[in-house]
C-alpha atoms as a PDB file:
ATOM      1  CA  UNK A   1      -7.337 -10.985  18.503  1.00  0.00           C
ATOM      2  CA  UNK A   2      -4.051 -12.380  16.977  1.00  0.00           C
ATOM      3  CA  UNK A   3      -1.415 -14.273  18.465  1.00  0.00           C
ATOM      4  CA  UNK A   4       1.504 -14.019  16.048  1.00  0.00           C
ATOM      5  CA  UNK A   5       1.418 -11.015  13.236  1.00  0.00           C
ATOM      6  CA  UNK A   6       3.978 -10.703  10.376  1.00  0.00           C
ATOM      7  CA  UNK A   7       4.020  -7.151   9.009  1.00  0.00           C
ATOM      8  CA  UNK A   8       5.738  -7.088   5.756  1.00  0.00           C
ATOM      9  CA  UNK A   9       7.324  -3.442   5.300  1.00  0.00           C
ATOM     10  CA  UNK A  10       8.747  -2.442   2.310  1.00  0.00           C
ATOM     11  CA  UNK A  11      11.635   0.002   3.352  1.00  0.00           C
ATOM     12  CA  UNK A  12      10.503   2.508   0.322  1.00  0.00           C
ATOM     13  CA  UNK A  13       7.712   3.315   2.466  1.00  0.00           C
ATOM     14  CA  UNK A  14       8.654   3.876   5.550  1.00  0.00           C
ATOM     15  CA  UNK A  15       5.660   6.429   6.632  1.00  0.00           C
ATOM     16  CA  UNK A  16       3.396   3.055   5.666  1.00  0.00           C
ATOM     17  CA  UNK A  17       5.458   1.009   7.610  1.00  0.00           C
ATOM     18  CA  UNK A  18       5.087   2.905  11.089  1.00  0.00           C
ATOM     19  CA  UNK A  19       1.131   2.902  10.141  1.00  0.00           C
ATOM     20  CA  UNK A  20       0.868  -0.810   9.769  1.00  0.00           C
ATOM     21  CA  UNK A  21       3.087  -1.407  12.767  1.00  0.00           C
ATOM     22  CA  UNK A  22       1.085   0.332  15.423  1.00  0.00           C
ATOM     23  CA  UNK A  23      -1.929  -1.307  13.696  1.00  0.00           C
ATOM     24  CA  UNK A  24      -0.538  -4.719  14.113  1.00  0.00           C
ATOM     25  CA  UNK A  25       0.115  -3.739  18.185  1.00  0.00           C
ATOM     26  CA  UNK A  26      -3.858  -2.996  18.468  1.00  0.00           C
ATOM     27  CA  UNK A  27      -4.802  -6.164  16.932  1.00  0.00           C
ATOM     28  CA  UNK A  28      -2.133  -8.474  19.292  1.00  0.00           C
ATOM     29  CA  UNK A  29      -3.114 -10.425  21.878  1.00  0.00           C
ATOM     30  CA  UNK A  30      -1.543 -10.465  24.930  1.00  0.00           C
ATOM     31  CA  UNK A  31       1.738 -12.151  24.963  1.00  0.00           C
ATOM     32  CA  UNK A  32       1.451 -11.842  21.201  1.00  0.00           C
ATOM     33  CA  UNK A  33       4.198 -11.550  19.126  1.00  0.00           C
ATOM     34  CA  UNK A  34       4.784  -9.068  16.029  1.00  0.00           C
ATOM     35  CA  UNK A  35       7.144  -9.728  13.277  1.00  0.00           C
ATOM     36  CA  UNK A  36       8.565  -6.766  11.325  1.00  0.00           C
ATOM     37  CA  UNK A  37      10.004  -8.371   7.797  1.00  0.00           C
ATOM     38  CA  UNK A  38      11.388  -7.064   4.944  1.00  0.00           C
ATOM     39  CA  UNK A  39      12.313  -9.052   1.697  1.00  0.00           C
ATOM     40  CA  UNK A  40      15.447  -7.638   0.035  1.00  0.00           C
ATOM     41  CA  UNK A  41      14.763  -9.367  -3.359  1.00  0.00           C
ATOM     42  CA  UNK A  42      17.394 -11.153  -5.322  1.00  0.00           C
ATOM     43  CA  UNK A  43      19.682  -9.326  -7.815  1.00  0.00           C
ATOM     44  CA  UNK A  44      19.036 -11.119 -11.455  1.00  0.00           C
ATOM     45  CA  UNK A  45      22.124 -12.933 -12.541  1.00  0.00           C
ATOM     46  CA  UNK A  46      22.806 -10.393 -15.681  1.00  0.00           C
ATOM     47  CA  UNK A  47      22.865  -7.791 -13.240  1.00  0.00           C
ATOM     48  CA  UNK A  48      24.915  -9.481 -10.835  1.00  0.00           C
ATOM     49  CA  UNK A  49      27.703  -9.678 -12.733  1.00  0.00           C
ATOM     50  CA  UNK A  50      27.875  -6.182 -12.771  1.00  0.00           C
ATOM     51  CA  UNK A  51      27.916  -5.570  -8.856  1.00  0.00           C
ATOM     52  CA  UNK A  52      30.233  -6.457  -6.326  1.00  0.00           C
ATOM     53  CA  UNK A  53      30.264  -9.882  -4.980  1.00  0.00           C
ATOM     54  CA  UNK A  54      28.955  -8.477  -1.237  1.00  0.00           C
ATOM     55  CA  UNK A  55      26.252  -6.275  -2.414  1.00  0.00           C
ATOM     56  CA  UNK A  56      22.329  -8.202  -1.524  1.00  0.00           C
ATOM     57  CA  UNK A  57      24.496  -9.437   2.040  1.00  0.00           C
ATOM     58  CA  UNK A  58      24.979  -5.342   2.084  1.00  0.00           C
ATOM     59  CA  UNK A  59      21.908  -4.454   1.626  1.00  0.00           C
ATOM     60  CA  UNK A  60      20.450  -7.318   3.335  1.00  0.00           C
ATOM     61  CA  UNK A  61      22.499  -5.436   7.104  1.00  0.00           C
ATOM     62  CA  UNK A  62      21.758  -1.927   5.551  1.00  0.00           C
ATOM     63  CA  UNK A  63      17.911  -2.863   5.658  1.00  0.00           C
ATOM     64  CA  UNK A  64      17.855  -4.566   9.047  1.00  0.00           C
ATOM     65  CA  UNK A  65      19.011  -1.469  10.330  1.00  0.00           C
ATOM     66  CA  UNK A  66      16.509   0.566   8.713  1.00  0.00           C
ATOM     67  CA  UNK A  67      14.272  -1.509  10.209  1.00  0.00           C
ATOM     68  CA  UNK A  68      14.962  -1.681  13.530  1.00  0.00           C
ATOM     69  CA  UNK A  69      15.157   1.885  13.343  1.00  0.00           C
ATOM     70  CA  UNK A  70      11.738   1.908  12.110  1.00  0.00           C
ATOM     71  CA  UNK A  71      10.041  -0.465  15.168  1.00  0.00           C
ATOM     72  CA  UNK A  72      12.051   1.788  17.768  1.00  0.00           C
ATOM     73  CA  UNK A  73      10.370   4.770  16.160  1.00  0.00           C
ATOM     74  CA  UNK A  74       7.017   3.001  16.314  1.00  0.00           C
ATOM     75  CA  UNK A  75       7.364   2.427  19.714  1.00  0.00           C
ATOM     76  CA  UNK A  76       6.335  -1.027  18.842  1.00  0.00           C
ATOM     77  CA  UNK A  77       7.976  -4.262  20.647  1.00  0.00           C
ATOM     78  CA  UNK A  78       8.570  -6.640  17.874  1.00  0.00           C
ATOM     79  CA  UNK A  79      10.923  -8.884  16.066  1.00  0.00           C
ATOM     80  CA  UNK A  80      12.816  -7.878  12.880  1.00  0.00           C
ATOM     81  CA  UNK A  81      13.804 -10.531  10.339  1.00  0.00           C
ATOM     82  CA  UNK A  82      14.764  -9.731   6.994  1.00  0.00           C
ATOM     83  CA  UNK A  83      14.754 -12.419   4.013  1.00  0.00           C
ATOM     84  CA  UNK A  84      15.905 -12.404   0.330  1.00  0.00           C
ATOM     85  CA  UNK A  85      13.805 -13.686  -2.572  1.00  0.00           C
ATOM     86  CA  UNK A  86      10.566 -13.212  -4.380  1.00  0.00           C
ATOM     87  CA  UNK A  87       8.563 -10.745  -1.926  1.00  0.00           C
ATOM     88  CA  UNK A  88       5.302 -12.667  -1.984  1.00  0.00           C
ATOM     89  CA  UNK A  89       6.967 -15.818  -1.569  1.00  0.00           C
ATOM     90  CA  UNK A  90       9.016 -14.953   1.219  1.00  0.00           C
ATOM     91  CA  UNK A  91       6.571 -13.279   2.862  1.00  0.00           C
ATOM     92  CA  UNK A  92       4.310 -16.013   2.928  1.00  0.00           C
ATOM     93  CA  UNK A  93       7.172 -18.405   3.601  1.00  0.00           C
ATOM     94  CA  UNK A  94       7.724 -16.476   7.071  1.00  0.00           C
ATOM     95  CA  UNK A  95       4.218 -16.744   7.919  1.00  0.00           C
ATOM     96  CA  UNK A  96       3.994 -20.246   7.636  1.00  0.00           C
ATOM     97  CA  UNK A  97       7.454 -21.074   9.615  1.00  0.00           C
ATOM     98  CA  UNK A  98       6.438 -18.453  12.391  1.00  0.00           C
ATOM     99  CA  UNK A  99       2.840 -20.093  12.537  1.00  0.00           C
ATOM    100  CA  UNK A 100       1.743 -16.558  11.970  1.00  0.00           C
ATOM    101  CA  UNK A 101      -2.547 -16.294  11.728  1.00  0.00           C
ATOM    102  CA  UNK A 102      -2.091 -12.780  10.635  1.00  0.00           C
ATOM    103  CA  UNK A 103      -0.360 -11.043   7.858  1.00  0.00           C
ATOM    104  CA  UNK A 104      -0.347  -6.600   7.130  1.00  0.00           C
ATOM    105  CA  UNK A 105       0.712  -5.676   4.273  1.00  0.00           C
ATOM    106  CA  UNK A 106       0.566  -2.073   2.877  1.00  0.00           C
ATOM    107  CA  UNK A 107      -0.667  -1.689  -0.774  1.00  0.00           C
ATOM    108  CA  UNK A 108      -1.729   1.676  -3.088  1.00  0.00           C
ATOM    109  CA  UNK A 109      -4.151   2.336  -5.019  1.00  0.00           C
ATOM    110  CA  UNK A 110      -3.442   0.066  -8.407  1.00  0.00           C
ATOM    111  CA  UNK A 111      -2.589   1.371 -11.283  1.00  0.00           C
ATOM    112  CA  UNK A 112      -2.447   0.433 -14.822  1.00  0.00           C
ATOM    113  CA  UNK A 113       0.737  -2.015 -14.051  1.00  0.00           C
ATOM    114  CA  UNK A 114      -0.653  -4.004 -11.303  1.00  0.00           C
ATOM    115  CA  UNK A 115      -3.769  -5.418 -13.898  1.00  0.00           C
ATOM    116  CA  UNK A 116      -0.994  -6.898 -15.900  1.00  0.00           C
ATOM    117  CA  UNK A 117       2.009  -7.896 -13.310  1.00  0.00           C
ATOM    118  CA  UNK A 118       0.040  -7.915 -10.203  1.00  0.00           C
ATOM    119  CA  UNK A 119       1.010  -6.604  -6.825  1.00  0.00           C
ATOM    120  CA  UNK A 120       2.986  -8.167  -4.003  1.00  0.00           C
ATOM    121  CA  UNK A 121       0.075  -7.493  -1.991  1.00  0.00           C
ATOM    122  CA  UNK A 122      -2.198  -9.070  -4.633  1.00  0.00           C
ATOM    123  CA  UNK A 123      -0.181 -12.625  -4.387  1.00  0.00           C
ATOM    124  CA  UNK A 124      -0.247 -12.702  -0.793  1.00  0.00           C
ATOM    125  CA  UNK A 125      -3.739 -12.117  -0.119  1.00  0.00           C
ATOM    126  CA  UNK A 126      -4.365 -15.200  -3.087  1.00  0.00           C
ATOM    127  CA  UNK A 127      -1.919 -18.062  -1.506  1.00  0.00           C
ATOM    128  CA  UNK A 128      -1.451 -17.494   2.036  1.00  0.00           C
ATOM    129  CA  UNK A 129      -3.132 -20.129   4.543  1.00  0.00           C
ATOM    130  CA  UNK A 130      -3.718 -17.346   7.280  1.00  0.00           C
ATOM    131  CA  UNK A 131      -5.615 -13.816   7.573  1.00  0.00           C
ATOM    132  CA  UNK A 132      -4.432 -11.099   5.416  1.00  0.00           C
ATOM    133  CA  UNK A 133      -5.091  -7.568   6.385  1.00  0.00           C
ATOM    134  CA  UNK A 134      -4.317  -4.938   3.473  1.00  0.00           C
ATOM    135  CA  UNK A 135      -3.724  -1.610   4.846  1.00  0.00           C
ATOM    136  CA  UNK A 136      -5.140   0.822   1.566  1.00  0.00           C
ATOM    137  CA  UNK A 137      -3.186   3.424   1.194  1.00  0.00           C
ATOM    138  CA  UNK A 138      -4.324   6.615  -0.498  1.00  0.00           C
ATOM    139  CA  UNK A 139      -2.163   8.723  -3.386  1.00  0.00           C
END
């Protein structure tokens, strides 16, 4: 069905991420390719100060780890990339340079917050130029 998926996984969820993985292998074409990405977003600069020079590079190696950790579990073949920035952004950014048609992302059920700041989920579904499948997740 799809050609080139990017499944966005948010490393808080992990149980969500394994979910949205194996769904993206049963929508793949043959000689498909899935991309497993994670945004590490950026630290604001009043924060920054604060923390050690290293520390989103850190975290940027801690959470490619995590991740390939997380496709091996899966049992999924795919490609892990990790990016810094705005989630939404960078997650549409990397389906756009990839020539991805298909985008998962996992999303809750809103709640009061998400009317007012909107979800990461919510942005990508509005300006992406490909498919965008929302995995629901319950409570």
């Amino acid at each position: 069905m799809y050609r080139k998926i990017i499944v966005a996984i948010a490393l808080g969820g992990i149980d969500k991420g394994e979910k949205i993985l194996r769904k993206a292998a049963s929508l793949l074409d043959a000689g498909g390719e899935i991309i497993a990405l994670n945004v590490v977003e950026d630290v604001p600069s009043y924060v920054a100060i604060e923390l050690p020079a290293n520390m989103v590079e850190d975290v940027m190696k801690d959470s490619r780890g995590q991740l390939e950790a997380l496709v091996a579990a899966a049992g999924v073949a795919a490609t892990v990339e990790i990016r810094n920035g705005p989630p939404a952004k960078a997650i549409i950014s990397a389906a756009e340079s990839h020539g991805a048609d298909l985008i998962i992302v996992a999303s809750h059920v809103p709640d009061f917050s998400n009317y007012f700041i909107g979800a990461t989920a919510d942005r990508v579904v509005r300006h992406a130029k490909c498919s965008v499948l929302v995995d629901r997740q319950k409570v």
